[in-house]
PDB file of N, CA and C in Angstrom:
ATOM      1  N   UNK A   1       3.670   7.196  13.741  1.00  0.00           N
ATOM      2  CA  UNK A   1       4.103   5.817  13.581  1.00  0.00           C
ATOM      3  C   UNK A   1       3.934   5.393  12.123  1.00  0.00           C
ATOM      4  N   UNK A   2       4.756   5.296  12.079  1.00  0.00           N
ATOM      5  CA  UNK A   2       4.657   4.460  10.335  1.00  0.00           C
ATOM      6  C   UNK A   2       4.335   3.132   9.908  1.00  0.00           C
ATOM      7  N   UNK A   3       3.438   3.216   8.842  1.00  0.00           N
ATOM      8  CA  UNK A   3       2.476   1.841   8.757  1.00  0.00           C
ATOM      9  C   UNK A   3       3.059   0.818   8.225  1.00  0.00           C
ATOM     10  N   UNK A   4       4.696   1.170   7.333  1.00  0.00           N
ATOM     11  CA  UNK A   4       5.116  -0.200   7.207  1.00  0.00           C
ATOM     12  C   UNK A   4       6.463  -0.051   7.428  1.00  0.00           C
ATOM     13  N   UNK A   5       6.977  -1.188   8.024  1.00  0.00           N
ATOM     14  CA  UNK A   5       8.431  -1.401   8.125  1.00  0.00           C
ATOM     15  C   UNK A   5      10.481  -0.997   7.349  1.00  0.00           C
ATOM     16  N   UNK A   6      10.555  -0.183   8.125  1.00  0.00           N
ATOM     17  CA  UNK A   6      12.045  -0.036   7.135  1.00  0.00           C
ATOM     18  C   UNK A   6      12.663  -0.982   7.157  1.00  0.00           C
ATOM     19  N   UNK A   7      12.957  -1.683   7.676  1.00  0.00           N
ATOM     20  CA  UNK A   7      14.276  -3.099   6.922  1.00  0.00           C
ATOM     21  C   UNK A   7      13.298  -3.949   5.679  1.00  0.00           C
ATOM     22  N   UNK A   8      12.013  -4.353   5.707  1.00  0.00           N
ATOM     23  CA  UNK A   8      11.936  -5.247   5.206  1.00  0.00           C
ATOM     24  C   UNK A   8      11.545  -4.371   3.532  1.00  0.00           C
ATOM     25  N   UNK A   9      11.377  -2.673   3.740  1.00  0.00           N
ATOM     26  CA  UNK A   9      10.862  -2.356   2.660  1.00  0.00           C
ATOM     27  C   UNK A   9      12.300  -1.845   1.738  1.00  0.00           C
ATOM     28  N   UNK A  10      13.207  -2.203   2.488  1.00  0.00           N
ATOM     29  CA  UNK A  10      15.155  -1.909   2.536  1.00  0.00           C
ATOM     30  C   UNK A  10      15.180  -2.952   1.674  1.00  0.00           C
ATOM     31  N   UNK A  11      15.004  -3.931   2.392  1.00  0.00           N
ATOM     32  CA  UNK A  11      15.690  -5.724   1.778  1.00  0.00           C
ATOM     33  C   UNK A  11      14.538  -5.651  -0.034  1.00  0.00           C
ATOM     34  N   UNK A  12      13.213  -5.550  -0.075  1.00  0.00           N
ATOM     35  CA  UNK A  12      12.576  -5.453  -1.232  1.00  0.00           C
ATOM     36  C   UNK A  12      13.096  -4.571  -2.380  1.00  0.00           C
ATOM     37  N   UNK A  13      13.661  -3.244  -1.721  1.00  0.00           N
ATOM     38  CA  UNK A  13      14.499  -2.563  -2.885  1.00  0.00           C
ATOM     39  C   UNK A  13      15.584  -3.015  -3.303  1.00  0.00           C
ATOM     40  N   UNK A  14      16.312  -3.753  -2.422  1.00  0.00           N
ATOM     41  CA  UNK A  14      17.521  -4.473  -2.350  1.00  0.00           C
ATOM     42  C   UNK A  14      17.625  -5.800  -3.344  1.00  0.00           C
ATOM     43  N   UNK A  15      16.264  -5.850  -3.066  1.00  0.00           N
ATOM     44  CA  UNK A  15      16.102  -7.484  -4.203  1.00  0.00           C
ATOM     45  C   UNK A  15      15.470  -7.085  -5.576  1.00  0.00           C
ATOM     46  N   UNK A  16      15.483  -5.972  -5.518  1.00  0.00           N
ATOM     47  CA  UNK A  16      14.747  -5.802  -6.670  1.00  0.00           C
ATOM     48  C   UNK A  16      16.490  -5.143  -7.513  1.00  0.00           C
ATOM     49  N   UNK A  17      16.761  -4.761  -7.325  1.00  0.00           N
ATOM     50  CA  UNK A  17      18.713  -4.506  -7.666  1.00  0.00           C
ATOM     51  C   UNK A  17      19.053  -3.361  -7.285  1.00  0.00           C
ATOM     52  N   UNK A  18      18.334  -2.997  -6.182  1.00  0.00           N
ATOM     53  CA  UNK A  18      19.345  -1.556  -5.614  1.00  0.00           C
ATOM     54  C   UNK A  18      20.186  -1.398  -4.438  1.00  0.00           C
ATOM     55  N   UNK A  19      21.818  -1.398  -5.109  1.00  0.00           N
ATOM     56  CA  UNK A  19      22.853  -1.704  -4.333  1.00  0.00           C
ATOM     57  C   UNK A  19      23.128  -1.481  -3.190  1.00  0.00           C
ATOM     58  N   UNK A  20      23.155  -0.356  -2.913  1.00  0.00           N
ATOM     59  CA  UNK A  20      22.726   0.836  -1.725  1.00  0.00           C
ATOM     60  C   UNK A  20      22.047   1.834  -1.896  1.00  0.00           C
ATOM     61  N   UNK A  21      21.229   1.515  -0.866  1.00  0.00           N
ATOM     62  CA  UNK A  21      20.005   2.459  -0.506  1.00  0.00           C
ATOM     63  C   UNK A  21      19.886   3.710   0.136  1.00  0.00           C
ATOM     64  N   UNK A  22      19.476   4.317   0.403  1.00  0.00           N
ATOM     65  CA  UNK A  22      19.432   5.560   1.425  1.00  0.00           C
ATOM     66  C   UNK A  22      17.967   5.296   2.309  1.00  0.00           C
ATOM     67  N   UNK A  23      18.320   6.015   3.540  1.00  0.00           N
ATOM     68  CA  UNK A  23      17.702   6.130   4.183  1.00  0.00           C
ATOM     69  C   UNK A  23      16.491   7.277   3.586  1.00  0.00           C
ATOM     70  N   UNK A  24      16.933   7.768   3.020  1.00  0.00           N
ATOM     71  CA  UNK A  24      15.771   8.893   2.596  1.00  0.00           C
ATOM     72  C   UNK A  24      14.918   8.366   1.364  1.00  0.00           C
ATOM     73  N   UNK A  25      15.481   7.212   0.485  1.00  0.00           N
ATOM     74  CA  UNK A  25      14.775   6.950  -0.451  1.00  0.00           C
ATOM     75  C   UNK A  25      14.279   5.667   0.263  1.00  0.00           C
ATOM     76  N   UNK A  26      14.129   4.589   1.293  1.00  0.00           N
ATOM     77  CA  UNK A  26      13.306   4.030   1.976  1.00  0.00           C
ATOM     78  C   UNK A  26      11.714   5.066   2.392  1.00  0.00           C
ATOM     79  N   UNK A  27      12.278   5.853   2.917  1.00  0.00           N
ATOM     80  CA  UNK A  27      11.996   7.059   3.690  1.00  0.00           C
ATOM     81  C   UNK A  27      10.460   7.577   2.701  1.00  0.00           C
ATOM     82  N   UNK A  28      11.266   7.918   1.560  1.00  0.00           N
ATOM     83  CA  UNK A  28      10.201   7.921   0.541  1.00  0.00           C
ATOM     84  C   UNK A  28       9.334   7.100  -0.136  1.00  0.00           C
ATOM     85  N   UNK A  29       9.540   5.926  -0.167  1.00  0.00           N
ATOM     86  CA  UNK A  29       8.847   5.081  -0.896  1.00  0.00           C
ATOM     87  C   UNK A  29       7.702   4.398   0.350  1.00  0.00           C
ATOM     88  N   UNK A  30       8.269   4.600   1.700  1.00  0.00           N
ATOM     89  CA  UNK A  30       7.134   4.243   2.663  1.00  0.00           C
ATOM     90  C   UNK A  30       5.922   5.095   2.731  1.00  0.00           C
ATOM     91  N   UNK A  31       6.655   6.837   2.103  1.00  0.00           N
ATOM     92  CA  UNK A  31       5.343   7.624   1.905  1.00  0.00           C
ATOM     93  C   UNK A  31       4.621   7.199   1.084  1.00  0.00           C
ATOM     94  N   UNK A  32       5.179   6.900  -0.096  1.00  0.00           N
ATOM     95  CA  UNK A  32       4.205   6.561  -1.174  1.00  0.00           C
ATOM     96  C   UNK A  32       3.531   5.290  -1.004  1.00  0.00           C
ATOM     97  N   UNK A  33       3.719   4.404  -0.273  1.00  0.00           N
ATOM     98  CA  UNK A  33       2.762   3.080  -0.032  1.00  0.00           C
ATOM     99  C   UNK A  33       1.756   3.099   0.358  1.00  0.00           C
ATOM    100  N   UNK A  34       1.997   3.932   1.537  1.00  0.00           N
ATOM    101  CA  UNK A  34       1.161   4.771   2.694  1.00  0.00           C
ATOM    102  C   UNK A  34      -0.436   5.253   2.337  1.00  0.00           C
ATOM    103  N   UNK A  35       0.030   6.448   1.261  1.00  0.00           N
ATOM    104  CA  UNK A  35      -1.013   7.330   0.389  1.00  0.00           C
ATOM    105  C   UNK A  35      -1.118   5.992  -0.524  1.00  0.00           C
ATOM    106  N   UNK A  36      -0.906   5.110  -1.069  1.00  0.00           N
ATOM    107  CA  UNK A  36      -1.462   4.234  -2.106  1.00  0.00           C
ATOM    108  C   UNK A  36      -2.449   3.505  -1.562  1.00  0.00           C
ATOM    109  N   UNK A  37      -1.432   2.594  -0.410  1.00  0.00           N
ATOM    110  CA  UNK A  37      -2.324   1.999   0.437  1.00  0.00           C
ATOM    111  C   UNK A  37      -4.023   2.817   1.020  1.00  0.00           C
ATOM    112  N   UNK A  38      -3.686   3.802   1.203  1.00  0.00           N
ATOM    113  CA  UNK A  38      -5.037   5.109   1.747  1.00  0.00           C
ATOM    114  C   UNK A  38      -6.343   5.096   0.374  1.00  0.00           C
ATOM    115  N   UNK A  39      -5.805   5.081  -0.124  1.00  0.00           N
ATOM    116  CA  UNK A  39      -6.430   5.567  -1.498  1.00  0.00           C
ATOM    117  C   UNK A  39      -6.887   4.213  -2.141  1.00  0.00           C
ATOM    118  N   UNK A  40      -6.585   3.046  -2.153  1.00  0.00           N
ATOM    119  CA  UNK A  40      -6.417   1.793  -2.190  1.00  0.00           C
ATOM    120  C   UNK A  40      -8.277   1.144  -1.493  1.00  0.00           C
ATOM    121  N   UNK A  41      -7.620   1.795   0.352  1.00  0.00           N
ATOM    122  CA  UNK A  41      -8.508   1.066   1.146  1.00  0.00           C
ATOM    123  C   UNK A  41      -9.981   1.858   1.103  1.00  0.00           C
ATOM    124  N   UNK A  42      -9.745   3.460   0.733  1.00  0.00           N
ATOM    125  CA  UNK A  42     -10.843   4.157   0.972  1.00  0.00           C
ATOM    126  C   UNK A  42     -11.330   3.539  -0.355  1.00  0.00           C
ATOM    127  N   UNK A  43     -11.288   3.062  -1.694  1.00  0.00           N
ATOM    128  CA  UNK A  43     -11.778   3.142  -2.874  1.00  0.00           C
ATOM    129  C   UNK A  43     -12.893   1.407  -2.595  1.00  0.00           C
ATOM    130  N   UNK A  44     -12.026   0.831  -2.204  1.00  0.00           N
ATOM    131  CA  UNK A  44     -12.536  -0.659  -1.429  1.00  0.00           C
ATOM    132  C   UNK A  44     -13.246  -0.268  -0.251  1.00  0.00           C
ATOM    133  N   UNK A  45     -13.535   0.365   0.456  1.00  0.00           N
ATOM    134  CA  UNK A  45     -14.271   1.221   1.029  1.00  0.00           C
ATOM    135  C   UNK A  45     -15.701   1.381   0.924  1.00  0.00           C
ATOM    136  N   UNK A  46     -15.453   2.229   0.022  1.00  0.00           N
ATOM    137  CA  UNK A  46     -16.610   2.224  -0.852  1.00  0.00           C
ATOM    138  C   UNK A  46     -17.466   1.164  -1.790  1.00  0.00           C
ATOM    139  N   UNK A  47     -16.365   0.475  -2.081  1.00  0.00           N
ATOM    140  CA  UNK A  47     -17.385  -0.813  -3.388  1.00  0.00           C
ATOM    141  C   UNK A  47     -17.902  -1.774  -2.017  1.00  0.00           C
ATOM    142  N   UNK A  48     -17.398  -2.062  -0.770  1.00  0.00           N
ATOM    143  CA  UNK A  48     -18.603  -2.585   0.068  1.00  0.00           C
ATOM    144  C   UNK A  48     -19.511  -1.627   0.852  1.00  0.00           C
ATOM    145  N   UNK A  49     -19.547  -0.625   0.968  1.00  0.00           N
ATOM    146  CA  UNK A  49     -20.545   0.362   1.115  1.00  0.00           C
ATOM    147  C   UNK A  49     -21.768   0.364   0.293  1.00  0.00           C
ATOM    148  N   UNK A  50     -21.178   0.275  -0.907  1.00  0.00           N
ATOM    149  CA  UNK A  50     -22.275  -0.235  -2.099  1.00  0.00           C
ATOM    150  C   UNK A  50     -23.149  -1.004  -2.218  1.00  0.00           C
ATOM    151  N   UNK A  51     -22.619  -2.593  -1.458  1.00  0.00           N
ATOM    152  CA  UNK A  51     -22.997  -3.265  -1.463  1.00  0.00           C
ATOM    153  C   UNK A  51     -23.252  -4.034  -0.184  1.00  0.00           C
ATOM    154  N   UNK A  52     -23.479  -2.677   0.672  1.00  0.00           N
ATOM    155  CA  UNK A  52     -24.415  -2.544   1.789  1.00  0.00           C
ATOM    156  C   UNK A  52     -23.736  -3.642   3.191  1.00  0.00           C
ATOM    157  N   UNK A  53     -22.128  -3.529   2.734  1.00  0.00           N
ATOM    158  CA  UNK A  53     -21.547  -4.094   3.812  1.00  0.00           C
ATOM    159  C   UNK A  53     -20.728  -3.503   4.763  1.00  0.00           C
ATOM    160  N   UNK A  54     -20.299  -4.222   5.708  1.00  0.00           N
ATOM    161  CA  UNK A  54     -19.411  -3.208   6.784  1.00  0.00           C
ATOM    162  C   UNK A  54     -17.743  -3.517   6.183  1.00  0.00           C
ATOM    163  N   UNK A  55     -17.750  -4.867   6.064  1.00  0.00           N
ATOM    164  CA  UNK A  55     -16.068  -5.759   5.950  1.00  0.00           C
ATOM    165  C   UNK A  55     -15.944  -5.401   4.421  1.00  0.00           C
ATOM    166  N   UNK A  56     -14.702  -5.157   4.219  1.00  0.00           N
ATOM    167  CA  UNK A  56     -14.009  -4.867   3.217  1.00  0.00           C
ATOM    168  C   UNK A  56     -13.329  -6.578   2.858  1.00  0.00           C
ATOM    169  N   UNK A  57     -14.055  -7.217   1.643  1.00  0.00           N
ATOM    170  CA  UNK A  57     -13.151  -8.126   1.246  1.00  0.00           C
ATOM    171  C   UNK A  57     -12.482  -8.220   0.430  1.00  0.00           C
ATOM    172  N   UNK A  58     -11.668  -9.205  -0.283  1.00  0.00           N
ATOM    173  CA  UNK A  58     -10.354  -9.439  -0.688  1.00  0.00           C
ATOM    174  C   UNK A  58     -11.236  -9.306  -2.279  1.00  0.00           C
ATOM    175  N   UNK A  59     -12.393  -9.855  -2.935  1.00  0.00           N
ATOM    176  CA  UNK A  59     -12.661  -8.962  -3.828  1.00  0.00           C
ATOM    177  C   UNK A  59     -13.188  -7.440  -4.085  1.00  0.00           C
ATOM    178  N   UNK A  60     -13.399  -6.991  -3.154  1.00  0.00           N
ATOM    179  CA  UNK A  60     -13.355  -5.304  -3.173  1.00  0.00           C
ATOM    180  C   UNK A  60     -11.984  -5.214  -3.244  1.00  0.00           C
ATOM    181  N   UNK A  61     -10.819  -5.321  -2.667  1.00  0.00           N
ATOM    182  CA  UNK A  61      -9.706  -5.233  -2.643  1.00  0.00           C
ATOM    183  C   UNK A  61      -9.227  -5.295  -4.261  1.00  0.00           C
ATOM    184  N   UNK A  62      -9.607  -6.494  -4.639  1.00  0.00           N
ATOM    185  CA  UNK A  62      -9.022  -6.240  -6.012  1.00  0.00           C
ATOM    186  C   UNK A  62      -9.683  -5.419  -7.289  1.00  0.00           C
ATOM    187  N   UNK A  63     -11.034  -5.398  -7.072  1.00  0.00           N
ATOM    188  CA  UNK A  63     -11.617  -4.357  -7.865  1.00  0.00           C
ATOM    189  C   UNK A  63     -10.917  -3.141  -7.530  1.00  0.00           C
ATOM    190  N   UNK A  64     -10.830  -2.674  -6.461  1.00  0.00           N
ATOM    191  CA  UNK A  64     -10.239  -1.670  -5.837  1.00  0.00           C
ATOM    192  C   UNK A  64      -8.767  -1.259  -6.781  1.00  0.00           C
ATOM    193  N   UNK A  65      -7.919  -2.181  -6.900  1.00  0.00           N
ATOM    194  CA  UNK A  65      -6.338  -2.152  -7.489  1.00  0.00           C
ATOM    195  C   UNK A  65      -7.126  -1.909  -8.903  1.00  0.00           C
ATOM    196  N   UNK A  66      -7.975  -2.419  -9.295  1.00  0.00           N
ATOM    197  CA  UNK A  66      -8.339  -2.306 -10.833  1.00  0.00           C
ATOM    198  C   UNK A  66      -8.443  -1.146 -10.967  1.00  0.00           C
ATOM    199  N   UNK A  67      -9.011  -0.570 -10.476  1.00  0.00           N
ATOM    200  CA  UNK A  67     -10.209   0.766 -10.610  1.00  0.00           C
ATOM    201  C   UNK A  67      -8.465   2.095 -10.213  1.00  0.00           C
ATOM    202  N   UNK A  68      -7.729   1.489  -9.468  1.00  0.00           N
ATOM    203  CA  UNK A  68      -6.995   3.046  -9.002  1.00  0.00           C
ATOM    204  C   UNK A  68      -5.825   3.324  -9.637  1.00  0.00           C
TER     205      UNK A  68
END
């Protein structure tokens, strides 16, 4: 099951100026969110582990984007 949506990640390439899309380059860019997102949550993960918590919050989250 895939963790994020094809139309709406369709319509974002779409608004960003790409005329027509492919199904395979949706296809691809959901992989890559995927592994970002992964790598993202495990790194935020860790900075409340650190700090001896269970919940991952929205500033681990952004240290997290800093740091990856």
């Amino acid at each position: 099951m895939a963790a994020f949506a094809w139309s709406p990640l369709r319509a974002l390439m779409k608004k960003a100026g790409a005329e027509i899309v492919s199904r395979a380059a949706v296809d691809n860019l959901m992989d890559y969110l995927e592994e970002y997102a992964k790598k993202l949550t495990g790194c935020a993960r860790d900075i409340a582990k650190h700090s001896r918590r269970k919940k991952i919050t929205a500033g681990d989250m952004k240290i997290a984007i800093e740091l990856v």
